[in-house]
Protein backbone atom coordinates (compact mmCIF):
# COMPACT_ATOMS: atom_id res chain seq x y z
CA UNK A 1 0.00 0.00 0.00
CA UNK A 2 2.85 2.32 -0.49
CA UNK A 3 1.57 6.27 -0.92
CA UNK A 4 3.79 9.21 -1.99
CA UNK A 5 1.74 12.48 -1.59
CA UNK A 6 4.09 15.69 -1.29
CA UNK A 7 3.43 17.87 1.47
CA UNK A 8 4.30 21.19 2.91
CA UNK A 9 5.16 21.82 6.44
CA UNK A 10 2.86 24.64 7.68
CA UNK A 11 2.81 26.94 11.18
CA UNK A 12 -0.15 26.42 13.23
CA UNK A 13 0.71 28.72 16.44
CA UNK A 14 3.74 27.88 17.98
CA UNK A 15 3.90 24.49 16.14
CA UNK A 16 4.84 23.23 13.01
CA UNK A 17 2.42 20.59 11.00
CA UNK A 18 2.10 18.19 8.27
CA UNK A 19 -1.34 17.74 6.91
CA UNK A 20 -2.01 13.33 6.08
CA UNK A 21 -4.19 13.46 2.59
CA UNK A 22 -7.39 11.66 2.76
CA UNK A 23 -6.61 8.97 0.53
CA UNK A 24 -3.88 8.30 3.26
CA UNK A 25 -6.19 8.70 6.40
CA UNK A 26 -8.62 6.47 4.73
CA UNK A 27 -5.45 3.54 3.98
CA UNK A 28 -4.41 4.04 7.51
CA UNK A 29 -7.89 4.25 8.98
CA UNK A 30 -7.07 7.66 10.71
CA UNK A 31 -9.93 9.40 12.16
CA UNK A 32 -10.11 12.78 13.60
CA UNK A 33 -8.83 12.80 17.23
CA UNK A 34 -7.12 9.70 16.80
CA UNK A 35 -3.92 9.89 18.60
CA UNK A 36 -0.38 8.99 17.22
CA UNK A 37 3.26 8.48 17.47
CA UNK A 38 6.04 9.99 15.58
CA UNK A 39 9.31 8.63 15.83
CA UNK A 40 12.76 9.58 14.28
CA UNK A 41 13.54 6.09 12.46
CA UNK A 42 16.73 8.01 10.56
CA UNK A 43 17.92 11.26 9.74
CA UNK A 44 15.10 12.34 7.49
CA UNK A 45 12.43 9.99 7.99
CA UNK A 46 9.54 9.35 10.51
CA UNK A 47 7.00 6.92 11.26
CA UNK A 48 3.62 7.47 12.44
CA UNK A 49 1.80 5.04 14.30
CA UNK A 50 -1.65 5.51 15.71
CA UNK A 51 -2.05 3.99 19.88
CA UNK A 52 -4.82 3.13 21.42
CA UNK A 53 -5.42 4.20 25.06
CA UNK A 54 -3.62 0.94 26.61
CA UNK A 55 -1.17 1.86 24.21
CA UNK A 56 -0.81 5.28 25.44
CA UNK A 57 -0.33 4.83 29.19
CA UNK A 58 2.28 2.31 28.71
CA UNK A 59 3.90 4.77 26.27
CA UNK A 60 3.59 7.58 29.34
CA UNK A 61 4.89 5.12 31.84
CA UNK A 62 8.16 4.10 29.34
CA UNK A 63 6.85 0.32 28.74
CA UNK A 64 6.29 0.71 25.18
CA UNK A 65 8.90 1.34 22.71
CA UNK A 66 7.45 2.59 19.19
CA UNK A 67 10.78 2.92 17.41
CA UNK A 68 11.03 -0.29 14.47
């Protein structure tokens, strides 16, 4: 399922943001308010992974590690 959309970074306040394109969100089964992950896999590249609450308070409490 490989997906190359280009797109821009953009400011929103004091934070910088990359839009995901719908046909993405759909592949990924994003929704709005789902929460995610981003991890530095290399110099230049990131991953994205969506967690689910379990997920997330084992991510706050350092038992989960999201890097590949």
């Amino acid at each position: 399922m490989p997906s190359k959309d280009i797109q821009r970074i953009i400011k929103v306040g004091n934070s910088l943001a990359i839009t995901v394109p719908a046909s993405v969100a759909r592949a990924l089964n994003f929704q709005r308010g789902d929460r995610v992950v981003l991890s530095c896999v290399e110099e230049g590249t990131i991953t994205v992974r969506k967690v689910n609450d379990k997920d997330l308070h084992n991510l706050r409490v350092g038992v989960i590690d999201f890097n590949p």
